[in-house]
PDB file of N, CA and C in Angstrom:
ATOM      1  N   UNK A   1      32.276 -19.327  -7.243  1.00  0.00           N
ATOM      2  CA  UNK A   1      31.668 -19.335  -5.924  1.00  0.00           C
ATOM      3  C   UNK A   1      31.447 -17.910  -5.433  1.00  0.00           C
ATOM      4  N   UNK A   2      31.970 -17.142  -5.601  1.00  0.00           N
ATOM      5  CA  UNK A   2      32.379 -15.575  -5.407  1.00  0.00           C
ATOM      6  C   UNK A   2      31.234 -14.542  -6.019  1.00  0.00           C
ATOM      7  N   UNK A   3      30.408 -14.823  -6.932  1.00  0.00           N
ATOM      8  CA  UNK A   3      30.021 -14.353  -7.826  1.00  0.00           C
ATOM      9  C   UNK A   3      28.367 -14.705  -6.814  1.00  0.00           C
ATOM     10  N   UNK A   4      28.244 -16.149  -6.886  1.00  0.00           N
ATOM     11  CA  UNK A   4      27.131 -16.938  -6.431  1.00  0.00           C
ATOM     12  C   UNK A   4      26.610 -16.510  -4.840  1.00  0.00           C
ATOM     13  N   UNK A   5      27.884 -16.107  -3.892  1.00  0.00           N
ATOM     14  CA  UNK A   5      27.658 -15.546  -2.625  1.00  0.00           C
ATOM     15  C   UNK A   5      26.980 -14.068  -2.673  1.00  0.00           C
ATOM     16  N   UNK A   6      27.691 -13.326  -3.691  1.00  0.00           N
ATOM     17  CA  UNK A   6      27.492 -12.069  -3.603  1.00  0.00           C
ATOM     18  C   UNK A   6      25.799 -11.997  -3.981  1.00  0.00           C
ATOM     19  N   UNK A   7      25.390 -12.968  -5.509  1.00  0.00           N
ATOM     20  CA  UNK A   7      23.824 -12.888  -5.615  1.00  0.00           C
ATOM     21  C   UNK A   7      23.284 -13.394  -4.271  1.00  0.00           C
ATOM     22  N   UNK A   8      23.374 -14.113  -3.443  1.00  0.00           N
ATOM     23  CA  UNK A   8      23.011 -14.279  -2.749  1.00  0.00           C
ATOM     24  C   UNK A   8      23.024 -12.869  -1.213  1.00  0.00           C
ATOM     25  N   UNK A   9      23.997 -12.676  -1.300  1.00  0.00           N
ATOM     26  CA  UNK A   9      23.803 -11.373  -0.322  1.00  0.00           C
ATOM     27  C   UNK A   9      23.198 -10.240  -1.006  1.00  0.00           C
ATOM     28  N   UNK A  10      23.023 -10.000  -2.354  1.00  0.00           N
ATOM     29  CA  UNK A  10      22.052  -9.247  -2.495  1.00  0.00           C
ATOM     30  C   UNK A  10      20.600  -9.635  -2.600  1.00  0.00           C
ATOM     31  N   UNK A  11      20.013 -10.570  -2.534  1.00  0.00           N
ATOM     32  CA  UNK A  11      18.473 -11.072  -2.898  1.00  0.00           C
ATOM     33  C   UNK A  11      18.436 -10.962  -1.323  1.00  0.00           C
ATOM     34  N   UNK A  12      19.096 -11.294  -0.703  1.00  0.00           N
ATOM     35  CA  UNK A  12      19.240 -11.121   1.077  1.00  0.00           C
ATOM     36  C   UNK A  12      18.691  -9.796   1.374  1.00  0.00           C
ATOM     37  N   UNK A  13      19.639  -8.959   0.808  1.00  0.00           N
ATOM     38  CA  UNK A  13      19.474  -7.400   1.306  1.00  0.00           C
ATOM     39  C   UNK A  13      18.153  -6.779   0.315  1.00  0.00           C
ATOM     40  N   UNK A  14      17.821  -7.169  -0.579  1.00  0.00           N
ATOM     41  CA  UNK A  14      16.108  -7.475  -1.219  1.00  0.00           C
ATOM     42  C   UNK A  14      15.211  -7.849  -0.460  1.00  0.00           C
ATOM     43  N   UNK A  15      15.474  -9.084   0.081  1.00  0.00           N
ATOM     44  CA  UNK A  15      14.036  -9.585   0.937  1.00  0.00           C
ATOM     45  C   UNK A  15      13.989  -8.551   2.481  1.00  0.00           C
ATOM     46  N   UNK A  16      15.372  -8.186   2.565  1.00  0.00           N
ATOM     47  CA  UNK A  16      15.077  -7.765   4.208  1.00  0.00           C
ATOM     48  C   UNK A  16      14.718  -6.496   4.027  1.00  0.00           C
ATOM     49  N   UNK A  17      14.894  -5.581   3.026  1.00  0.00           N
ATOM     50  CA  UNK A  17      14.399  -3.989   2.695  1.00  0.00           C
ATOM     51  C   UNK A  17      12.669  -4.273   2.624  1.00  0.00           C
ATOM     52  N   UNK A  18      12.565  -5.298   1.607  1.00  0.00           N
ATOM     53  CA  UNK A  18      10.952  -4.940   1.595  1.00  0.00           C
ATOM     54  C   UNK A  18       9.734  -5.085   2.553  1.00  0.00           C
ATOM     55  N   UNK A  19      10.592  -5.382   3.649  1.00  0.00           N
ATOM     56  CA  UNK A  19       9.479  -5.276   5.376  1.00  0.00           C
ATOM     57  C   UNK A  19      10.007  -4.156   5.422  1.00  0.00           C
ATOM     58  N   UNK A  20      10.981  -2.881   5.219  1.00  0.00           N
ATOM     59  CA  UNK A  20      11.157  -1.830   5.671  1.00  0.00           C
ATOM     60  C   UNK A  20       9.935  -0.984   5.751  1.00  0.00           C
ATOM     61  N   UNK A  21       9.340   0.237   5.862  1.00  0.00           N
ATOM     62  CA  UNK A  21       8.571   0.987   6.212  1.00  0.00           C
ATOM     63  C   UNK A  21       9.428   2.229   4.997  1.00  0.00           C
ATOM     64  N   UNK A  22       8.599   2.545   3.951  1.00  0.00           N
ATOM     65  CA  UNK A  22       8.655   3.022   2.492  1.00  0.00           C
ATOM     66  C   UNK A  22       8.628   4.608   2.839  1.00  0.00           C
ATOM     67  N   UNK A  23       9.502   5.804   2.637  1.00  0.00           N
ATOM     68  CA  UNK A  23       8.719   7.091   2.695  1.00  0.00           C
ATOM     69  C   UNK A  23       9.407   7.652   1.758  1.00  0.00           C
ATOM     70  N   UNK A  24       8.722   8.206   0.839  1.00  0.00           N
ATOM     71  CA  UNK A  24       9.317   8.685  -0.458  1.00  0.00           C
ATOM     72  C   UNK A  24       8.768  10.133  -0.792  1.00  0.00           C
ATOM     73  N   UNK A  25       9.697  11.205  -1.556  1.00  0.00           N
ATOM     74  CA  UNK A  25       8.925  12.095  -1.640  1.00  0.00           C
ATOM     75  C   UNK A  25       8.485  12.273  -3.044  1.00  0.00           C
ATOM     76  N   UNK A  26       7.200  12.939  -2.848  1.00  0.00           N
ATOM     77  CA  UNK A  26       6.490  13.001  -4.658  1.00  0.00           C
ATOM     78  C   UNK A  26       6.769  14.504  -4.822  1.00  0.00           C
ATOM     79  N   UNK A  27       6.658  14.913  -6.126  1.00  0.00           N
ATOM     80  CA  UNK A  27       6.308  16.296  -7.151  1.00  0.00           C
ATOM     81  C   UNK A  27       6.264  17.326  -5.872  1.00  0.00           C
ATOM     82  N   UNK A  28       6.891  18.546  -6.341  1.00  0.00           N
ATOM     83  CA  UNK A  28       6.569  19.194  -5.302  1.00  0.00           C
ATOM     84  C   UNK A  28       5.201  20.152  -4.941  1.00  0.00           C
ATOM     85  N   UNK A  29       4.227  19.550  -5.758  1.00  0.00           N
ATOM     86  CA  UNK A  29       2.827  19.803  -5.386  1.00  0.00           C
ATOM     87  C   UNK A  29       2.770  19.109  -4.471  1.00  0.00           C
ATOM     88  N   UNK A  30       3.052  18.137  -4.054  1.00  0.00           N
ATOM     89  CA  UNK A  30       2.080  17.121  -3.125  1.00  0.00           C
ATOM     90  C   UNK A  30       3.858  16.777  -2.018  1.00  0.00           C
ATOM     91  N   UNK A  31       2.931  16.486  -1.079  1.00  0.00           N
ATOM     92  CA  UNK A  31       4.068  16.135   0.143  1.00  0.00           C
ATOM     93  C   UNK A  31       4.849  14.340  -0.121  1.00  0.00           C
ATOM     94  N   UNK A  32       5.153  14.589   0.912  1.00  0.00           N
ATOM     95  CA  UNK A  32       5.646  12.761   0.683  1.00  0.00           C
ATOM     96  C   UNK A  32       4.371  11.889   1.642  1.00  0.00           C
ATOM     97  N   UNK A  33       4.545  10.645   0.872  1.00  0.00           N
ATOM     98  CA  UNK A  33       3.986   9.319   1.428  1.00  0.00           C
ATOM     99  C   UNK A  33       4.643   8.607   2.055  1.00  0.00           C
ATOM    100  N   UNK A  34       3.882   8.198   3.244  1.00  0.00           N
ATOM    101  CA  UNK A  34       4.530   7.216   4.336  1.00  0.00           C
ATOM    102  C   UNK A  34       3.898   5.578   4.244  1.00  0.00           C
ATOM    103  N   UNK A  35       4.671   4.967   3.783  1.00  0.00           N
ATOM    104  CA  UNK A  35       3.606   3.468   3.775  1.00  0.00           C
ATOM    105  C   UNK A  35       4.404   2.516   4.812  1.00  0.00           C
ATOM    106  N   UNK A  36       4.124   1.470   5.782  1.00  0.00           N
ATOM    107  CA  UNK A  36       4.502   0.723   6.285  1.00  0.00           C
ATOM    108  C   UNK A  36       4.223  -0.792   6.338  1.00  0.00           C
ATOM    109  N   UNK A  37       4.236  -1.854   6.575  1.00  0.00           N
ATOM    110  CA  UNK A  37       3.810  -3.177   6.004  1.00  0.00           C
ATOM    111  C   UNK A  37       2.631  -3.623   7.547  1.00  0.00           C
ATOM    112  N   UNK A  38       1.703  -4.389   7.088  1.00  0.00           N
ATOM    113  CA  UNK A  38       0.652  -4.420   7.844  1.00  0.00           C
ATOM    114  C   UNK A  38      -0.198  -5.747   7.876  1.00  0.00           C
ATOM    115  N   UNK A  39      -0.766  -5.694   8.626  1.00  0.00           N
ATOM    116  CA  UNK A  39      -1.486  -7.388   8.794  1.00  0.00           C
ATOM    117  C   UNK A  39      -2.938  -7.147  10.006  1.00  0.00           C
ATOM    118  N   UNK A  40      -3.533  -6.616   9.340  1.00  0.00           N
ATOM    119  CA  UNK A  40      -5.041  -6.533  10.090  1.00  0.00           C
ATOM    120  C   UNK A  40      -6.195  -6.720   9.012  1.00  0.00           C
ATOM    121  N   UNK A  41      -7.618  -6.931   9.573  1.00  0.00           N
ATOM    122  CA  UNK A  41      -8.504  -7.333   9.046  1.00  0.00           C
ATOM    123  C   UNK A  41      -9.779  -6.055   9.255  1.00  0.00           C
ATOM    124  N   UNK A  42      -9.894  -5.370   8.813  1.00  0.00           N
ATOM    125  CA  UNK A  42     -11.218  -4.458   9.258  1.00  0.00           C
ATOM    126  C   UNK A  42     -12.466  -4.908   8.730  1.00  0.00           C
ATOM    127  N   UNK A  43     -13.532  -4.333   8.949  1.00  0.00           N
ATOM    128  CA  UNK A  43     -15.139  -4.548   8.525  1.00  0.00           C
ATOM    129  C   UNK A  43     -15.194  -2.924   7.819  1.00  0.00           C
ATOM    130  N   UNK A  44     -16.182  -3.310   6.803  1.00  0.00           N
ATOM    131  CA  UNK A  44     -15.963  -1.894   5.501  1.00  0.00           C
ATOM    132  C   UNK A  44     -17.666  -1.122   6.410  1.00  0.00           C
ATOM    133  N   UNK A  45     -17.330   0.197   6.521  1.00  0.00           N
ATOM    134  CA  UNK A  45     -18.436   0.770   6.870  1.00  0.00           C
ATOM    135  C   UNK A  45     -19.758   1.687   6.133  1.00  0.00           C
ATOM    136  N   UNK A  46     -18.712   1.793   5.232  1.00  0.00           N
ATOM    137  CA  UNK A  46     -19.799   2.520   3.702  1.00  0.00           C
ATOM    138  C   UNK A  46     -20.436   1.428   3.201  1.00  0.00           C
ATOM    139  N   UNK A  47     -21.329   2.066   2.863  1.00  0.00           N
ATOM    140  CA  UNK A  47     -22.485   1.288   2.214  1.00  0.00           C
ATOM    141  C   UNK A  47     -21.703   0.119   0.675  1.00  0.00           C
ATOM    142  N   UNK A  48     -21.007   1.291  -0.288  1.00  0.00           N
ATOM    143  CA  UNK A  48     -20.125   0.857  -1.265  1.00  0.00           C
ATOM    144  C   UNK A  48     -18.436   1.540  -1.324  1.00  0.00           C
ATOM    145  N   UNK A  49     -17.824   1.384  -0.626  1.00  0.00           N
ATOM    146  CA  UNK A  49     -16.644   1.773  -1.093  1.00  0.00           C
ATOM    147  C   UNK A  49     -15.257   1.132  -2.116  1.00  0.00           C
ATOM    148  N   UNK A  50     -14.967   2.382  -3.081  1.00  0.00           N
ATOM    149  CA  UNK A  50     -14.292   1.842  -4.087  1.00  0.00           C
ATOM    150  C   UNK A  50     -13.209   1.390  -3.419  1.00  0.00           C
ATOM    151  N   UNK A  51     -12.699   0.567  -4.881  1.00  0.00           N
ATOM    152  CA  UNK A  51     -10.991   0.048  -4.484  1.00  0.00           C
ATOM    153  C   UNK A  51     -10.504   0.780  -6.213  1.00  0.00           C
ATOM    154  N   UNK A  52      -9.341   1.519  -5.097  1.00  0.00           N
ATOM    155  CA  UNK A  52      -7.990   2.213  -6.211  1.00  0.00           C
ATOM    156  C   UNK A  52      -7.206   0.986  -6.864  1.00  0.00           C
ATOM    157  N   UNK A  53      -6.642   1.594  -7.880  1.00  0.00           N
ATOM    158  CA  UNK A  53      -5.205   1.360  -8.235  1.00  0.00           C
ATOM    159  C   UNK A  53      -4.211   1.487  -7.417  1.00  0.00           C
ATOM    160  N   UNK A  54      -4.457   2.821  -6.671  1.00  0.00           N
ATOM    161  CA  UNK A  54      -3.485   3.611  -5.846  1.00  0.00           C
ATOM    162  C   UNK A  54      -3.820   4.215  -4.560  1.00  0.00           C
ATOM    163  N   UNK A  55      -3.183   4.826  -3.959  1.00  0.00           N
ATOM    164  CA  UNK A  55      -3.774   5.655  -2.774  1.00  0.00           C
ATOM    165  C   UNK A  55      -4.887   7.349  -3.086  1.00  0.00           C
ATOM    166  N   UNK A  56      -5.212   7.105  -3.634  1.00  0.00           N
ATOM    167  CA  UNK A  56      -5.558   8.457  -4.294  1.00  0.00           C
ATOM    168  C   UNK A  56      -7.043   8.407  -4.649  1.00  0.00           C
ATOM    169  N   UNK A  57      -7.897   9.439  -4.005  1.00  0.00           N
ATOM    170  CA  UNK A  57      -9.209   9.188  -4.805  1.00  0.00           C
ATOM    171  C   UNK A  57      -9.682   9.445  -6.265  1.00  0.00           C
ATOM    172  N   UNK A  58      -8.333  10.325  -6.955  1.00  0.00           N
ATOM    173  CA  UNK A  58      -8.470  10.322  -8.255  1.00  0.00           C
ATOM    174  C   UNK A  58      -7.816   9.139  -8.997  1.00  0.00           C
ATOM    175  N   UNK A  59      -7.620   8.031  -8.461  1.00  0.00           N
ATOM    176  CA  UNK A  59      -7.160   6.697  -9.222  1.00  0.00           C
ATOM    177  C   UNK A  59      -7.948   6.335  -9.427  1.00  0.00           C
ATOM    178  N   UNK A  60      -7.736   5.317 -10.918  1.00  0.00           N
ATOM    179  CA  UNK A  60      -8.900   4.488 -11.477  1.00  0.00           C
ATOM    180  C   UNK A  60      -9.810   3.729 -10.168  1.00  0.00           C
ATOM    181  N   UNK A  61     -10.728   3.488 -10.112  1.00  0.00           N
ATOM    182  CA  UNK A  61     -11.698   2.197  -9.402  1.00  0.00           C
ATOM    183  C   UNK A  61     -11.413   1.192 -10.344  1.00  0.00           C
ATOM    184  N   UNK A  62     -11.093  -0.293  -9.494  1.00  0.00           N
ATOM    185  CA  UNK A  62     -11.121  -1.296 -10.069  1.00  0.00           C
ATOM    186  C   UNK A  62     -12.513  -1.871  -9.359  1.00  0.00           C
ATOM    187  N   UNK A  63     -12.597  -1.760  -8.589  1.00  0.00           N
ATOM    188  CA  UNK A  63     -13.779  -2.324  -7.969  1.00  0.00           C
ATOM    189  C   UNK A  63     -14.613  -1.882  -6.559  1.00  0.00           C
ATOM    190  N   UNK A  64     -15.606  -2.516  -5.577  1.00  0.00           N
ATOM    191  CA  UNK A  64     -15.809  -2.072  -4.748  1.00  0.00           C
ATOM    192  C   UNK A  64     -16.018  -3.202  -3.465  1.00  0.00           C
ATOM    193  N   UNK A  65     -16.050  -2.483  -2.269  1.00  0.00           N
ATOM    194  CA  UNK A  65     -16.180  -3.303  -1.326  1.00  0.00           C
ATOM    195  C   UNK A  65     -17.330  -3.050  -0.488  1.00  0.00           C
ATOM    196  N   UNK A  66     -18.383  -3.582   0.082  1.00  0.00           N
ATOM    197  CA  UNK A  66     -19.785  -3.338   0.536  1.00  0.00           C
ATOM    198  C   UNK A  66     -19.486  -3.422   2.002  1.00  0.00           C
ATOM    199  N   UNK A  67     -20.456  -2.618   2.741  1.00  0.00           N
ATOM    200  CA  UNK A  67     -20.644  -2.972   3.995  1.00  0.00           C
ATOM    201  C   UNK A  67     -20.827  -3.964   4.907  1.00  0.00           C
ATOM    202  N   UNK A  68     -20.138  -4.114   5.525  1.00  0.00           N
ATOM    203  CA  UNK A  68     -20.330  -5.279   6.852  1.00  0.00           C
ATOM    204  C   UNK A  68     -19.009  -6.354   6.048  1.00  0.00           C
ATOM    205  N   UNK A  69     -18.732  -6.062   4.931  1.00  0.00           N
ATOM    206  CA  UNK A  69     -17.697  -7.103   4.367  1.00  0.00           C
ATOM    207  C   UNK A  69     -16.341  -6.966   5.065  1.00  0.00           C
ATOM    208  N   UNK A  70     -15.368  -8.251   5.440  1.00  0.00           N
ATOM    209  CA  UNK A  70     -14.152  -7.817   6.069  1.00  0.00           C
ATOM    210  C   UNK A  70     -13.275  -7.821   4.940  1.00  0.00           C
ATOM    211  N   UNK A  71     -12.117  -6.977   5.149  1.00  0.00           N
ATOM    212  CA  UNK A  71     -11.449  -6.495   4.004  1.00  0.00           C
ATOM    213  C   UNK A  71      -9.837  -7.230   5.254  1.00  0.00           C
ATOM    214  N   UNK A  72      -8.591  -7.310   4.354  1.00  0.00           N
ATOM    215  CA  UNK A  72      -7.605  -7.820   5.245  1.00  0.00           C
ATOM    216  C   UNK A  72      -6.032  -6.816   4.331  1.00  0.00           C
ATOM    217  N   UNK A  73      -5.345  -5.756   5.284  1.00  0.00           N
ATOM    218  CA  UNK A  73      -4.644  -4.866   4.792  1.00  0.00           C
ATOM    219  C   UNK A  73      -3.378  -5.326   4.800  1.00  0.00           C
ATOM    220  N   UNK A  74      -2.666  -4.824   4.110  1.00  0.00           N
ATOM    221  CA  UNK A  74      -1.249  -5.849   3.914  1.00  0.00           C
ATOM    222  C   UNK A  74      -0.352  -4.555   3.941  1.00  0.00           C
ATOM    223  N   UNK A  75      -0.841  -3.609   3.477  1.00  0.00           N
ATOM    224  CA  UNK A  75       0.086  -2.129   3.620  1.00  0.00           C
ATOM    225  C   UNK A  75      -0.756  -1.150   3.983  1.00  0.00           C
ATOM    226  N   UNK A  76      -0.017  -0.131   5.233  1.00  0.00           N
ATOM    227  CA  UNK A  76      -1.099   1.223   5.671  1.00  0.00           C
ATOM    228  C   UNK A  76      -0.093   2.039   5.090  1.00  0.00           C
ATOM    229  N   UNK A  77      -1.013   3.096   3.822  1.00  0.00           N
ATOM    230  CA  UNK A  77      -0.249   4.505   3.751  1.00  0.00           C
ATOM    231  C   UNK A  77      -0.586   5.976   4.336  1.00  0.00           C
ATOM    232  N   UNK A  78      -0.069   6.750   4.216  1.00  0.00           N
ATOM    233  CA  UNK A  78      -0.605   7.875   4.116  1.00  0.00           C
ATOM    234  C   UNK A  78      -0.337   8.614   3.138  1.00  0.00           C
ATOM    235  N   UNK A  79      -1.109   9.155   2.217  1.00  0.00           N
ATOM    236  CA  UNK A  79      -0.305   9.480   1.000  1.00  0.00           C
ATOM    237  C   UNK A  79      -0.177  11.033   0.969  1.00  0.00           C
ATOM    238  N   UNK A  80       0.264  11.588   0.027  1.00  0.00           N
ATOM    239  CA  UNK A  80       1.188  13.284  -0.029  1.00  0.00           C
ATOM    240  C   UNK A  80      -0.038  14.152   0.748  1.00  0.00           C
ATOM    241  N   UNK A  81      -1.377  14.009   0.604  1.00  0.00           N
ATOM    242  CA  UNK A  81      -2.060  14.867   1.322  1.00  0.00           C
ATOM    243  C   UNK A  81      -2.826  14.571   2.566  1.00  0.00           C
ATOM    244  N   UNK A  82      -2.186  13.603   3.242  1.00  0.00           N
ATOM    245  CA  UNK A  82      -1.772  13.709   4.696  1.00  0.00           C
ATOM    246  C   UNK A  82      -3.209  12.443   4.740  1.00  0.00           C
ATOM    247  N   UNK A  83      -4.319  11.667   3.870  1.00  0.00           N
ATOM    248  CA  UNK A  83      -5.215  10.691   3.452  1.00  0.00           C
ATOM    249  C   UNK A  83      -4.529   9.302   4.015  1.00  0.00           C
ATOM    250  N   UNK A  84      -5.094   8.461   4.719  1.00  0.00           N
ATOM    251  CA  UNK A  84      -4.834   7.043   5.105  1.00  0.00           C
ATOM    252  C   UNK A  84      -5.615   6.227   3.927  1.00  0.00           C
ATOM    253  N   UNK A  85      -4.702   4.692   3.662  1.00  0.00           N
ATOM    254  CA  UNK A  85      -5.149   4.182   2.457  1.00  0.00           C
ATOM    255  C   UNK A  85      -4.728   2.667   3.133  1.00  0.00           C
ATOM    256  N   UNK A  86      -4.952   1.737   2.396  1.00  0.00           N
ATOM    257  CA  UNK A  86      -5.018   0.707   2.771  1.00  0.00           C
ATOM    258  C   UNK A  86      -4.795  -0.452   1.561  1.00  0.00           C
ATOM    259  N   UNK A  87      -4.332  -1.073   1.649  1.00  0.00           N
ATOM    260  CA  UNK A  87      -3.464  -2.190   0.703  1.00  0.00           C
ATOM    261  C   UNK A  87      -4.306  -3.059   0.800  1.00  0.00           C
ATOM    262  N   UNK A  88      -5.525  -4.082   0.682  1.00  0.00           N
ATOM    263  CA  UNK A  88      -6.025  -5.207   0.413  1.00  0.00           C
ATOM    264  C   UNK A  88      -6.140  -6.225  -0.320  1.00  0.00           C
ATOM    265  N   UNK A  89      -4.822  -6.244  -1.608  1.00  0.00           N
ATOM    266  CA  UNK A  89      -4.361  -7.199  -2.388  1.00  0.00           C
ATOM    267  C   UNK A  89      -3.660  -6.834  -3.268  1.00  0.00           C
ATOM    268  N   UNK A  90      -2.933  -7.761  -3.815  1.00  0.00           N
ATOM    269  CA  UNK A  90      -2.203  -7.249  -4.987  1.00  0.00           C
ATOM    270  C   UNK A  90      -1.530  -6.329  -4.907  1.00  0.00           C
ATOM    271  N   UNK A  91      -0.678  -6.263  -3.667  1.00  0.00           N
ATOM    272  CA  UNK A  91       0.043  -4.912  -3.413  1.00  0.00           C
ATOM    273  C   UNK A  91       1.513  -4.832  -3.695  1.00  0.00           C
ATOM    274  N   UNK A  92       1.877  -3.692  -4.121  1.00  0.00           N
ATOM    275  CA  UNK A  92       3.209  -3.310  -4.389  1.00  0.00           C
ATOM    276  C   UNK A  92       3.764  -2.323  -4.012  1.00  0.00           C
ATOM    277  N   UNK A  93       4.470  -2.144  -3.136  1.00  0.00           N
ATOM    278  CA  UNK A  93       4.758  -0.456  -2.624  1.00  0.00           C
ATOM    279  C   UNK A  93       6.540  -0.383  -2.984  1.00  0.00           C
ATOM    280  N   UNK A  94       7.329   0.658  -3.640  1.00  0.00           N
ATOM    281  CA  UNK A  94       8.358   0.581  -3.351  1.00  0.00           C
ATOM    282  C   UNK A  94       8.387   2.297  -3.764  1.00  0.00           C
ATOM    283  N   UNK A  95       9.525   2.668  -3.738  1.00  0.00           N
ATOM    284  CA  UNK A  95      10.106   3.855  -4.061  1.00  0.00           C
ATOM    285  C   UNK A  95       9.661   4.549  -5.447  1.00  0.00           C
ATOM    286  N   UNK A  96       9.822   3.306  -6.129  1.00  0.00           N
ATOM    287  CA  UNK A  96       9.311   3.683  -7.433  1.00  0.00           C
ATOM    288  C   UNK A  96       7.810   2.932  -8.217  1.00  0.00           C
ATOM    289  N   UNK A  97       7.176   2.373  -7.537  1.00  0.00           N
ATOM    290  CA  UNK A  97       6.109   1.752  -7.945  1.00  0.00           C
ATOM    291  C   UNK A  97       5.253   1.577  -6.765  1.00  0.00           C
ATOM    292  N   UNK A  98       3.599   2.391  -6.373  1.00  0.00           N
ATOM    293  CA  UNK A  98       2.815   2.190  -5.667  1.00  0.00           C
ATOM    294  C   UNK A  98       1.523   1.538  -6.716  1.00  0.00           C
ATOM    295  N   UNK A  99       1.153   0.203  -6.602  1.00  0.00           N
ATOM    296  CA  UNK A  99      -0.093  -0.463  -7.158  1.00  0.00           C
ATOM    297  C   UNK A  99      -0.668  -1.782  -6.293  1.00  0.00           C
ATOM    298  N   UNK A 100      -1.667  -1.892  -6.811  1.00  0.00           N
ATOM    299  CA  UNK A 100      -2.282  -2.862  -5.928  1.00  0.00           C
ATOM    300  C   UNK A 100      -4.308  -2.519  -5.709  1.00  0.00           C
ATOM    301  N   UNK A 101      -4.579  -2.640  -4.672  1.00  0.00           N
ATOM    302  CA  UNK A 101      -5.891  -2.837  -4.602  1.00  0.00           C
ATOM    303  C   UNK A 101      -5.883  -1.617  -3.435  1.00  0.00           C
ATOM    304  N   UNK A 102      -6.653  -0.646  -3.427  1.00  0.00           N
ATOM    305  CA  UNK A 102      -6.539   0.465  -2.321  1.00  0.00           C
ATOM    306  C   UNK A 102      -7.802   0.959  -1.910  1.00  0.00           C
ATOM    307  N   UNK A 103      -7.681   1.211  -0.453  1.00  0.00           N
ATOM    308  CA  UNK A 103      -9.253   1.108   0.162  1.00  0.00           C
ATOM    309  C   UNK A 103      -8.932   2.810   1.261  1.00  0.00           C
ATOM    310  N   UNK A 104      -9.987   3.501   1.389  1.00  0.00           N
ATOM    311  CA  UNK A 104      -9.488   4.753   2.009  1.00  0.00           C
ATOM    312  C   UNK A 104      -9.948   4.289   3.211  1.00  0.00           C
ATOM    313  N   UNK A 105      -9.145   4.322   4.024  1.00  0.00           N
ATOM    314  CA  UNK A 105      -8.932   4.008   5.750  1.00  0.00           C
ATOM    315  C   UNK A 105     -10.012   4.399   6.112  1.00  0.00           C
ATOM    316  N   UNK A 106     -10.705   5.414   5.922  1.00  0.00           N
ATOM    317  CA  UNK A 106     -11.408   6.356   6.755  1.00  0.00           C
ATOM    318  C   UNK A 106     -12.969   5.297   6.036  1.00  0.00           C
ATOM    319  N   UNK A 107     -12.651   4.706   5.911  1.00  0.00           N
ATOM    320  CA  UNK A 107     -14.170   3.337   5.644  1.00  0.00           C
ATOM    321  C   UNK A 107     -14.693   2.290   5.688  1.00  0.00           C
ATOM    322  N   UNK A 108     -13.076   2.430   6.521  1.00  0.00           N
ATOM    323  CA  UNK A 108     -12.970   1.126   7.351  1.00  0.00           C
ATOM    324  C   UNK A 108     -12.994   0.864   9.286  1.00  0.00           C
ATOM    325  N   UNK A 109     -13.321  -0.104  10.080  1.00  0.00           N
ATOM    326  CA  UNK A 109     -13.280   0.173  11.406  1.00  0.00           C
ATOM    327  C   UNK A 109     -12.601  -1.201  11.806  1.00  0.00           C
TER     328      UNK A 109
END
């Protein structure tokens, strides 16, 4: 029984960290990232804007998102060079793993 409580108070202290608000620091080229958990819907204002892997405009493009389309954010970052990014699926943010679907804030309203 002892064993069974304790997994249980840790998957506890699992689920309640990952609504925390993430700030980790990277390489000391680049500053730290601030990500927090999120629930809004914007309209995309570029004509075509890509979607990252990551927060970063040098991350792969997986795809793109067109104008007037609503996009729905699940995580807001800011990543090491001070850039707003945006989580729109498939997202994963932790200490040690940022992936998912990423949209640069600044193309969205």
């Amino acid at each position: 029984m002892r064993k069974y409580f304790s997994s249980l108070l840790a998957t506890g202290a699992l689920v309640g960290a990952a609504a925390l608000p993430v700030i980790a620091a990277t390489p000391a080229s680049a500053g730290a990232f601030k990500c927090s958990p999120a629930s809004h819907t914007y309209t995309v204002t570029e004509e075509k804007a890509a979607v990252h892997v990551s927060f970063s405009a040098n991350a792969r493009v997986i795809d793109y998102v067109y104008k007037n389309n609503s996009v729905h954010a699940y995580w807001d970052c800011t990543n090491g060079s001070g850039n707003p990014w945006v989580c729109i699926g498939s997202c994963k943010v932790t200490e040690d793993e940022i992936s998912g679907r990423w949209v640069y804030r600044n193309y969205l309203r």
